[in-house]
C-alpha atoms as a PDB file:
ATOM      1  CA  UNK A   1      83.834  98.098  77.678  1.00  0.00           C
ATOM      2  CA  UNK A   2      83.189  94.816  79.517  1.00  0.00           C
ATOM      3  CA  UNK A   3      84.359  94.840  83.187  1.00  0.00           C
ATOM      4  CA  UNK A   4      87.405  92.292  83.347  1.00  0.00           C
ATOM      5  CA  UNK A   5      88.725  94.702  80.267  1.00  0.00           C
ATOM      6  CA  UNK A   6      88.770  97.536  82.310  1.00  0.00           C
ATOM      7  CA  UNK A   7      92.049  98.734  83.673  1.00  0.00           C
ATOM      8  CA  UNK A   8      92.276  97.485  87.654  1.00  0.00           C
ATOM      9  CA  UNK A   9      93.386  99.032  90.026  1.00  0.00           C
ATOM     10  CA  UNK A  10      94.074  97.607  93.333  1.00  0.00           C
ATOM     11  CA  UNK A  11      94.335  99.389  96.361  1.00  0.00           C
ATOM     12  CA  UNK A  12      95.934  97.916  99.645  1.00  0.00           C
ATOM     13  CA  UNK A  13      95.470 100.932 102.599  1.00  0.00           C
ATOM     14  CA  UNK A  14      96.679  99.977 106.547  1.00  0.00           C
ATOM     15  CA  UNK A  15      96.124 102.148 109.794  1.00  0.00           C
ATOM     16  CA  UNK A  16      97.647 105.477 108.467  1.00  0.00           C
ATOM     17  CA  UNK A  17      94.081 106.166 106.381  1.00  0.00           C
ATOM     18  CA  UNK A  18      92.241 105.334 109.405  1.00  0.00           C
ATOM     19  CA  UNK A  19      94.438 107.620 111.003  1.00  0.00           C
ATOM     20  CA  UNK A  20      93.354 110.554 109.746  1.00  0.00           C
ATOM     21  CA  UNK A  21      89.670 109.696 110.306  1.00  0.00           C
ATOM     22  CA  UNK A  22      90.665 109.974 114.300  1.00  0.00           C
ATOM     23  CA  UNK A  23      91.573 106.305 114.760  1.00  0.00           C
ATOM     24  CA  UNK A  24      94.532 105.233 116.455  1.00  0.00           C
ATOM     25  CA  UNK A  25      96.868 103.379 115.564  1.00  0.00           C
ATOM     26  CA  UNK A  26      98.611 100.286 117.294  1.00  0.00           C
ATOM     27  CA  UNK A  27     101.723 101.160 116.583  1.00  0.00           C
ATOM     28  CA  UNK A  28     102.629 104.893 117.193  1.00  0.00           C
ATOM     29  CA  UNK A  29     103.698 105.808 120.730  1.00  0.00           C
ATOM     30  CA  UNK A  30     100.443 107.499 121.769  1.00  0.00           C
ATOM     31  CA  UNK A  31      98.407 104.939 119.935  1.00  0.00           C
ATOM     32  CA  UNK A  32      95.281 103.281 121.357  1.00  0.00           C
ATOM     33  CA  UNK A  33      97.451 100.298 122.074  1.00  0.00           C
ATOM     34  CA  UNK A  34      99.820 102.228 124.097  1.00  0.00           C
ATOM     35  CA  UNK A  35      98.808 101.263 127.210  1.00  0.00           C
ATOM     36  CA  UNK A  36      97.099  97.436 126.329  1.00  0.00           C
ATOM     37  CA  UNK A  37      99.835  95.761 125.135  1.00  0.00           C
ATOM     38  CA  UNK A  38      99.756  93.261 122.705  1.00  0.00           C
ATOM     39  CA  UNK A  39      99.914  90.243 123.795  1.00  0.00           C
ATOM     40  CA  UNK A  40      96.957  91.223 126.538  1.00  0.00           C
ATOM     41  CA  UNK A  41      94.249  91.719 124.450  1.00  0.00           C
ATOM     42  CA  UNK A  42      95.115  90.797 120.846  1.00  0.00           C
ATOM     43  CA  UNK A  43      96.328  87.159 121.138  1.00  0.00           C
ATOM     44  CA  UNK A  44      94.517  83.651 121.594  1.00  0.00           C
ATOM     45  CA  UNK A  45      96.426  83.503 124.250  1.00  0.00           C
ATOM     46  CA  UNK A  46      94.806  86.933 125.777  1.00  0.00           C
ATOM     47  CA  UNK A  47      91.610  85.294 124.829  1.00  0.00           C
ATOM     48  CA  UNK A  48      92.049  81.938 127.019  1.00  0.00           C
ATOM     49  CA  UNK A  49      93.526  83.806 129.806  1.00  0.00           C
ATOM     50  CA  UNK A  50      91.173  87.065 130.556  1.00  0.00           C
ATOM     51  CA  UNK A  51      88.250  87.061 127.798  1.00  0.00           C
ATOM     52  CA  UNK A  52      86.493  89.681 129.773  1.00  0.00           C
ATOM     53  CA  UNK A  53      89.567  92.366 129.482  1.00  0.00           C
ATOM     54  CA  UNK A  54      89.742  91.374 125.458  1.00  0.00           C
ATOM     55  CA  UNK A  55      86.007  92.211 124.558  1.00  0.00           C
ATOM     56  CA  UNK A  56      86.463  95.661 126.557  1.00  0.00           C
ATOM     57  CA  UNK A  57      89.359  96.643 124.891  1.00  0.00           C
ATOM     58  CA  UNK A  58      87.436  96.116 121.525  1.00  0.00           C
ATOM     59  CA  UNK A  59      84.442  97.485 122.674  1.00  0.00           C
ATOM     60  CA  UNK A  60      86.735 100.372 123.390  1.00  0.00           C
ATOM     61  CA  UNK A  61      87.968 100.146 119.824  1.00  0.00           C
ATOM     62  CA  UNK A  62      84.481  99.372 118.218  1.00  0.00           C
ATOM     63  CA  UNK A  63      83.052 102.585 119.813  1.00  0.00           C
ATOM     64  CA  UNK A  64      85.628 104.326 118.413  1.00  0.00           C
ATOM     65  CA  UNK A  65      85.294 103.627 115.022  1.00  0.00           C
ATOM     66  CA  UNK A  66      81.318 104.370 115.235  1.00  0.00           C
ATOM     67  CA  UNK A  67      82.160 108.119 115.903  1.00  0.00           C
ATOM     68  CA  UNK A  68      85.092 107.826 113.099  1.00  0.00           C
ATOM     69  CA  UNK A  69      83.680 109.698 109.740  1.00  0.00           C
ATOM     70  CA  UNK A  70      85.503 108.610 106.434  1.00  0.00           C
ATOM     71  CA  UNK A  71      88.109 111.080 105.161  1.00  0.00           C
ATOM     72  CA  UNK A  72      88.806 112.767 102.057  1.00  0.00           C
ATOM     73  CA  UNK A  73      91.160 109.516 100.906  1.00  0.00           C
ATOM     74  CA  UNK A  74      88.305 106.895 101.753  1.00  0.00           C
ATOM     75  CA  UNK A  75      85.869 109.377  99.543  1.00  0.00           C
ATOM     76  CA  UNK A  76      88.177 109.827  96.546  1.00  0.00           C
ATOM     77  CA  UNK A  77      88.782 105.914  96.324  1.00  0.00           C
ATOM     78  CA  UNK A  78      84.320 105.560  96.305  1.00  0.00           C
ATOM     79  CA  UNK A  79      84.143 108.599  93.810  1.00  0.00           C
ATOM     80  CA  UNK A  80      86.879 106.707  91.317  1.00  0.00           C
ATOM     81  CA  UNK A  81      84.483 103.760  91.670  1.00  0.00           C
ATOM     82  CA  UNK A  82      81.361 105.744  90.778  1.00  0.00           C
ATOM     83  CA  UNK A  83      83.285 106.974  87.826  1.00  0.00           C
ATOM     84  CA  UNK A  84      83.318 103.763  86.256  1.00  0.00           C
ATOM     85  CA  UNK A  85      86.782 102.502  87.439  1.00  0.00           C
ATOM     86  CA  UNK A  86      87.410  99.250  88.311  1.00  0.00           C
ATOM     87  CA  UNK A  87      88.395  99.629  92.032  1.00  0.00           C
ATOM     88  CA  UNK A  88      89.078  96.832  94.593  1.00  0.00           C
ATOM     89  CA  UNK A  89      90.399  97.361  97.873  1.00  0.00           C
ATOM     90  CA  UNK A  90      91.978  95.076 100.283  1.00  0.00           C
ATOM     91  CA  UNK A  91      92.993  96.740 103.830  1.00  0.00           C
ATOM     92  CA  UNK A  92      94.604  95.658 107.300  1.00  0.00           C
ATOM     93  CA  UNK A  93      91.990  97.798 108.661  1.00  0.00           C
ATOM     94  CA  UNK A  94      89.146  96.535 110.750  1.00  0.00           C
ATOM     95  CA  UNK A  95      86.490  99.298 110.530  1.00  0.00           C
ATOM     96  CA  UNK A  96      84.288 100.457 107.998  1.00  0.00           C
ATOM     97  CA  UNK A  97      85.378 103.591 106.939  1.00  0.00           C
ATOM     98  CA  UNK A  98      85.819 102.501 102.745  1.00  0.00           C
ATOM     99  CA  UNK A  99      82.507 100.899 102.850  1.00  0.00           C
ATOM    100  CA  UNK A 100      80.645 103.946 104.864  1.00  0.00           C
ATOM    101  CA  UNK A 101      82.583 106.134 102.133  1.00  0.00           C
ATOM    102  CA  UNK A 102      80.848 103.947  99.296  1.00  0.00           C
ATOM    103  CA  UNK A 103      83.573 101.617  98.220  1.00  0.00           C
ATOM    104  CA  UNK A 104      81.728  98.067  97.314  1.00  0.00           C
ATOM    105  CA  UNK A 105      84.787  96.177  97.200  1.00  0.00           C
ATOM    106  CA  UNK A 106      86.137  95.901 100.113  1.00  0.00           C
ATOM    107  CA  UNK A 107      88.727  92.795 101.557  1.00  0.00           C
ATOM    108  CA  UNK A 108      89.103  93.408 105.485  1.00  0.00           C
ATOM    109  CA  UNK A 109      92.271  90.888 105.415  1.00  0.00           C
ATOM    110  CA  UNK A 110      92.282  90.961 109.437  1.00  0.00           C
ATOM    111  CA  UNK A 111      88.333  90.981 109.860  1.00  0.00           C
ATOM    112  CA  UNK A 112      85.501  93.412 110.908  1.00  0.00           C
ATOM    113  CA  UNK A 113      85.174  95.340 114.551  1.00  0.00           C
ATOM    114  CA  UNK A 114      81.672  95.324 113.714  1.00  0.00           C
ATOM    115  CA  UNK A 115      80.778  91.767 113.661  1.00  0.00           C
ATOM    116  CA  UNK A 116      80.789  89.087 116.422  1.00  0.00           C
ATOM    117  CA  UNK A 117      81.757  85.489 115.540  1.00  0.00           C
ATOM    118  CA  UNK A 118      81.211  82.178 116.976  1.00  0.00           C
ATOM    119  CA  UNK A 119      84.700  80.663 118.849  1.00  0.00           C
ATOM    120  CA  UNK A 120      83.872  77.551 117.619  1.00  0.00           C
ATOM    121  CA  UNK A 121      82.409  77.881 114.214  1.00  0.00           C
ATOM    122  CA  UNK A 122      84.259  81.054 112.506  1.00  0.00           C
ATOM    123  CA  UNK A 123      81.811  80.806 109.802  1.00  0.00           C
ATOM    124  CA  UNK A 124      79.041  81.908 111.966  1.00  0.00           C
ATOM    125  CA  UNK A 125      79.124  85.693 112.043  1.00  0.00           C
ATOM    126  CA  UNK A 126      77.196  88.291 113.434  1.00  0.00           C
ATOM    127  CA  UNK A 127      76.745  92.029 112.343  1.00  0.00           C
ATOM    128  CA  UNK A 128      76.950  94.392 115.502  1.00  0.00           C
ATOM    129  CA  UNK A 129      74.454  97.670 114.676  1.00  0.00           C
ATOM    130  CA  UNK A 130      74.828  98.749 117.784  1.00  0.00           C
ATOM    131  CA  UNK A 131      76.564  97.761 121.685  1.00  0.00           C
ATOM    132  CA  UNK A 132      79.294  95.242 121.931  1.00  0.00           C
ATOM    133  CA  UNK A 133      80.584  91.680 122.691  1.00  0.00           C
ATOM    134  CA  UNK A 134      79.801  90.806 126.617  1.00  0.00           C
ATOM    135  CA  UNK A 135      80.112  87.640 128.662  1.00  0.00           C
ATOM    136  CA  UNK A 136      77.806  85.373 127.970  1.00  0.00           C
ATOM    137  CA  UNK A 137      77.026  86.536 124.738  1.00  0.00           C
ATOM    138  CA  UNK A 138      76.499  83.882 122.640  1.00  0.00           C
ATOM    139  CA  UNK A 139      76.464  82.143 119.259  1.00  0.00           C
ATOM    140  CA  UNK A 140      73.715  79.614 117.792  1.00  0.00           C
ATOM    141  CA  UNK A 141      75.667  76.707 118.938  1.00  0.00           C
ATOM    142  CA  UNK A 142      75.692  78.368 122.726  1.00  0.00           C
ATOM    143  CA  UNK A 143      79.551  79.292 122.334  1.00  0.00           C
ATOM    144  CA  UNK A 144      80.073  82.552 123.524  1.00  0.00           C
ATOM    145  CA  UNK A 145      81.177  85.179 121.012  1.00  0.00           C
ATOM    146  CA  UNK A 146      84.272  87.053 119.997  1.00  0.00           C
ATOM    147  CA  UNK A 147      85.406  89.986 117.616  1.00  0.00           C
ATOM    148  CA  UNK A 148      85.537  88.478 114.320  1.00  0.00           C
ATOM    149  CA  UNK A 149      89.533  89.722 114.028  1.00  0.00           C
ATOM    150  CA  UNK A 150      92.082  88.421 113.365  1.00  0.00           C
ATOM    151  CA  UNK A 151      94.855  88.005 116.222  1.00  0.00           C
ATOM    152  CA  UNK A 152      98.467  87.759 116.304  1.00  0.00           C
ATOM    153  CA  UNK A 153      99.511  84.447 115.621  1.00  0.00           C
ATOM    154  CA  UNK A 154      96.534  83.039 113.989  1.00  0.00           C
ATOM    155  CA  UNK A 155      95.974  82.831 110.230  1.00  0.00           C
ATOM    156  CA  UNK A 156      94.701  85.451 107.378  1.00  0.00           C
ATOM    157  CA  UNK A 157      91.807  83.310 105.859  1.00  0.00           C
ATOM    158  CA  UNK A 158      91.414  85.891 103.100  1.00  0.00           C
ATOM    159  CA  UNK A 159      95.177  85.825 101.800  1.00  0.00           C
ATOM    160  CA  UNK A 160      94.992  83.905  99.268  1.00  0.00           C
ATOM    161  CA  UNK A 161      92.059  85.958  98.082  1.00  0.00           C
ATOM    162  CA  UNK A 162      93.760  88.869  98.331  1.00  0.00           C
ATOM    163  CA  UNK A 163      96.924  87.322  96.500  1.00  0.00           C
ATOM    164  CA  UNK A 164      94.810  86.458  93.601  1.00  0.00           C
ATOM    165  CA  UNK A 165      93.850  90.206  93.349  1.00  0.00           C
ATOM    166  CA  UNK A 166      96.902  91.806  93.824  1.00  0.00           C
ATOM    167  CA  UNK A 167      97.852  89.163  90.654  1.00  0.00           C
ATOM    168  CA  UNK A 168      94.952  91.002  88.523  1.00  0.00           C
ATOM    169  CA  UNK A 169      95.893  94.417  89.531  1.00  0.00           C
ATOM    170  CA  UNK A 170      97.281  97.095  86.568  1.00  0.00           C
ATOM    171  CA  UNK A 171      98.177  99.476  89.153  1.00  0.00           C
ATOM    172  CA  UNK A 172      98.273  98.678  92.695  1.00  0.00           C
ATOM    173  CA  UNK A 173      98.049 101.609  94.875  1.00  0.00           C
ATOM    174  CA  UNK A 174      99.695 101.433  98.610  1.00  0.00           C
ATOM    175  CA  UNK A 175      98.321 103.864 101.409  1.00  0.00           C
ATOM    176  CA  UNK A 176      99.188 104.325 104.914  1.00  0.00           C
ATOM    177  CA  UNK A 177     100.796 101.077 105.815  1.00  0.00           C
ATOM    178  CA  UNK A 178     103.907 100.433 107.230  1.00  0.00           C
ATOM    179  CA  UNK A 179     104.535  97.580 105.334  1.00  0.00           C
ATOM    180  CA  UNK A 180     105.692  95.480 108.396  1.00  0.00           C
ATOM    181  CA  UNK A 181     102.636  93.140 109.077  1.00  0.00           C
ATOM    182  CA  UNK A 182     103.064  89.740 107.829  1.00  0.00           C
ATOM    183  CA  UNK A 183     101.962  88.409 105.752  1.00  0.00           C
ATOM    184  CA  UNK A 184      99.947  91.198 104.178  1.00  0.00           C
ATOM    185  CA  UNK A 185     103.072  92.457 103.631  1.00  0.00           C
ATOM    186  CA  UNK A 186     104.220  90.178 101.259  1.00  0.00           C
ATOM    187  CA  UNK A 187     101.016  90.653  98.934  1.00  0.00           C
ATOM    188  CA  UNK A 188     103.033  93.462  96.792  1.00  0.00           C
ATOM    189  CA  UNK A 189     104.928  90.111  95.641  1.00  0.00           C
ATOM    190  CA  UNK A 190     102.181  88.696  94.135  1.00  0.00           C
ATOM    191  CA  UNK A 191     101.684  91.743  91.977  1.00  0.00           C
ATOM    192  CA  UNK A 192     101.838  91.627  87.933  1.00  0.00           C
ATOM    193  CA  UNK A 193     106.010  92.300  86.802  1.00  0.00           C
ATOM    194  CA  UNK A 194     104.196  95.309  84.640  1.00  0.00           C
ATOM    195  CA  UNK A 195     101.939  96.300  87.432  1.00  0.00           C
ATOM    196  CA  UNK A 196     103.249  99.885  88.769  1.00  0.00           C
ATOM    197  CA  UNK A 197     102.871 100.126  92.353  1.00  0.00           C
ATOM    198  CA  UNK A 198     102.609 103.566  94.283  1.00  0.00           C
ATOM    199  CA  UNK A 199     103.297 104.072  98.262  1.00  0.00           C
ATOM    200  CA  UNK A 200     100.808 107.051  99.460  1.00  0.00           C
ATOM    201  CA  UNK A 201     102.367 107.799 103.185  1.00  0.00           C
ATOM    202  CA  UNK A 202     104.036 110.674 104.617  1.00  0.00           C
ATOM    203  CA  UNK A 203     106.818 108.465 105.593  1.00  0.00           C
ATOM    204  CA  UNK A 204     107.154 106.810 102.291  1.00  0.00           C
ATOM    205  CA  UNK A 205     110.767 107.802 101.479  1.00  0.00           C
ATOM    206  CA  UNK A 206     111.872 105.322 104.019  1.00  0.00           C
ATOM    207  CA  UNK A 207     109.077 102.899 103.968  1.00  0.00           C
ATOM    208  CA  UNK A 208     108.369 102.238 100.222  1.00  0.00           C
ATOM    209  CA  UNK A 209     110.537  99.240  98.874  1.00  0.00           C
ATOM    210  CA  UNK A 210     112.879  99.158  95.805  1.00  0.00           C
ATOM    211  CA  UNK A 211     110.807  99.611  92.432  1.00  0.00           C
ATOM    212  CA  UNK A 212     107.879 101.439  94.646  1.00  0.00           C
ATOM    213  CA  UNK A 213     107.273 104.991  93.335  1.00  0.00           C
ATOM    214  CA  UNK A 214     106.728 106.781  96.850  1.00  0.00           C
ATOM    215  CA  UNK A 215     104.324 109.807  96.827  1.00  0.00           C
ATOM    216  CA  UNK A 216     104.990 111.432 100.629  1.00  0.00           C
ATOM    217  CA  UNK A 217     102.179 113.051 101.513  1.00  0.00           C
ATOM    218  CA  UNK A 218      99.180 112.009 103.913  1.00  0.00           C
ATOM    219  CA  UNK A 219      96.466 109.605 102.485  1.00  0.00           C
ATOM    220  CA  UNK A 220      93.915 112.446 102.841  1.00  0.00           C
ATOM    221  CA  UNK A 221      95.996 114.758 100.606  1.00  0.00           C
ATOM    222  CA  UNK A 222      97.887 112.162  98.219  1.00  0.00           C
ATOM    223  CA  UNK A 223      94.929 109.714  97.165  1.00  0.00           C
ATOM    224  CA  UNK A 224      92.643 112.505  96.041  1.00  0.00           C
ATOM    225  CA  UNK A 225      95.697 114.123  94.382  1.00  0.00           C
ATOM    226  CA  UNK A 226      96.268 111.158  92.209  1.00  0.00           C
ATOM    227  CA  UNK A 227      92.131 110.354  92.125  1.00  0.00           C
ATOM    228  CA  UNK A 228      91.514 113.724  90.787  1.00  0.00           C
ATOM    229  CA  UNK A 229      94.248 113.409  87.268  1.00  0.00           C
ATOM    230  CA  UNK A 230      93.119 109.674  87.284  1.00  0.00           C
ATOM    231  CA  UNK A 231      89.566 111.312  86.761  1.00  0.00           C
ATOM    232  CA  UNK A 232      90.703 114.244  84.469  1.00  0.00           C
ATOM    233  CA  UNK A 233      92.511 111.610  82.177  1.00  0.00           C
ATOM    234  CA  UNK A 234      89.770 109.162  82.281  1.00  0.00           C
ATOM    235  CA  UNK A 235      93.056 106.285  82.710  1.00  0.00           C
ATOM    236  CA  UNK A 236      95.171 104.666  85.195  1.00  0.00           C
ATOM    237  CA  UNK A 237      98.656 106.536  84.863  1.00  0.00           C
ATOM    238  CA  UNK A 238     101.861 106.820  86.910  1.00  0.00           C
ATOM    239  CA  UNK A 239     102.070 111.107  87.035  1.00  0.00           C
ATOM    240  CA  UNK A 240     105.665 111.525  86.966  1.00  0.00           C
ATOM    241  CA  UNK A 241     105.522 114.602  88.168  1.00  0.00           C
ATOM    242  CA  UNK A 242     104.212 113.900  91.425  1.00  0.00           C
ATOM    243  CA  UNK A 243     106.085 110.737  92.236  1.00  0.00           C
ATOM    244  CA  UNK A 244     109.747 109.687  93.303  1.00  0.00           C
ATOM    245  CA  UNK A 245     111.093 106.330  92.555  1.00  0.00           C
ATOM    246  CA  UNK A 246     113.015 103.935  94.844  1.00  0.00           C
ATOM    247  CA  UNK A 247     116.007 102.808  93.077  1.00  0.00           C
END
């Protein structure tokens, strides 16, 4: 069967499936960002003021995702792909866990930890193999370089990519976000009326909007779950068994 007639499904996954791969989160008490708040080291503002404190707290960051390993959830998603699903994945999450894992389409909505980009040419990007971003590091145009993230208050380029593939998706599949960044938040709008949407998150009972089926477990436990009778039925379902609905 020709691609674009496959069945789609569309997976959206924030900070709780890094999580689980030893990666902190921003916003849980003991989270990396506990003790750099915001507005320090994740702002343009941050940037302007102390650009030295910024690229250590995400060379901080970026050598923690280097010794972060994929987890059972990023593996299932690349193993569905292998089996001849059509899989594309759009995440809040700056690392490269789905990619190490084997996923091949991959969105990062808020950029990559592991590239540098120019401050004043965003198109010029560099891949980071190895080190980090220092002073005086810079671009082709002699700018010096920054993470290539995105920072509160500035803009998502790849939204209205990842609108346009939420609006192909035949099941869109929702794992470990808290649903409470905008505007990735909104994407689940922009999903097909007939599209069934899943939330995978141990707090989904409280987190998963009205027509959301909510499946509370982990993202290490529930995606494989669901990967393995997607596999076994050789078809994108909704297993009613497993799943709650939000009224």
């Amino acid at each position: 069967m020709a691609e674009e007639r496959r069945p789609h499904l569309v997976v959206f996954t924030g900070s709780g499936i890094s999580a689980e791969s030893g990666i902190q989160t921003f916003r849980a008490s003991d989270g990396l960002w506990a003790d750099h708040p915001i507005e320090q080291v994740a702002t343009p503002e941050a940037w302007r003021r102390d650009p030295r404190r910024v690229l250590e707290f995400y060379n901080i960051r970026r050598a923690q995702v280097r010794r972060a390993r994929p987890n059972a959830a990023h593996k299932a998603l690349a193993e569905l792909e292998k089996k001849g699903f059509r899989v594309s994945i759009i995440t809040q999450n700056i690392d490269d866990l789905h990619e190490r894992a084997g996923s091949r389409n991959v969105l990062h909505l808020h950029g990559e930890i592991l590239k540098a980009r120019s401050t004043v040419d965003a198109r010029m990007q560099y891949r980071l193999p190895r080190g980090g971003i220092e002073l005086g590091d810079i671009c082709d145009k002699g700018s010096q370089l920054r993470p290539d993230v995105v920072w509160f208050g500035e803009s998502v380029p790849h939204f209205g990519e990842a609108c346009e593939i939420v609006g192909e998706a035949d099941l869109l599949l929702v794992v470990g976000t808290s649903l409470a960044v905008m505007p990735a938040a909104s994407l689940l709008e922009h999903a097909p009326l007939d599209a069934p949407c899943v939330l995978v998150d141990p707090d989904a009972e409280r987190l998963s909007p009205p027509g959301v089926a909510r499946f509370c477990q982990p993202a290490g436990k529930g995606v494989p779950q669901l990967v393995r009778q997607w596999k076994r039925e050789g078809r994108l379902w909704m297993p009613e068994t497993l799943l709650g609905a939000s009224p």
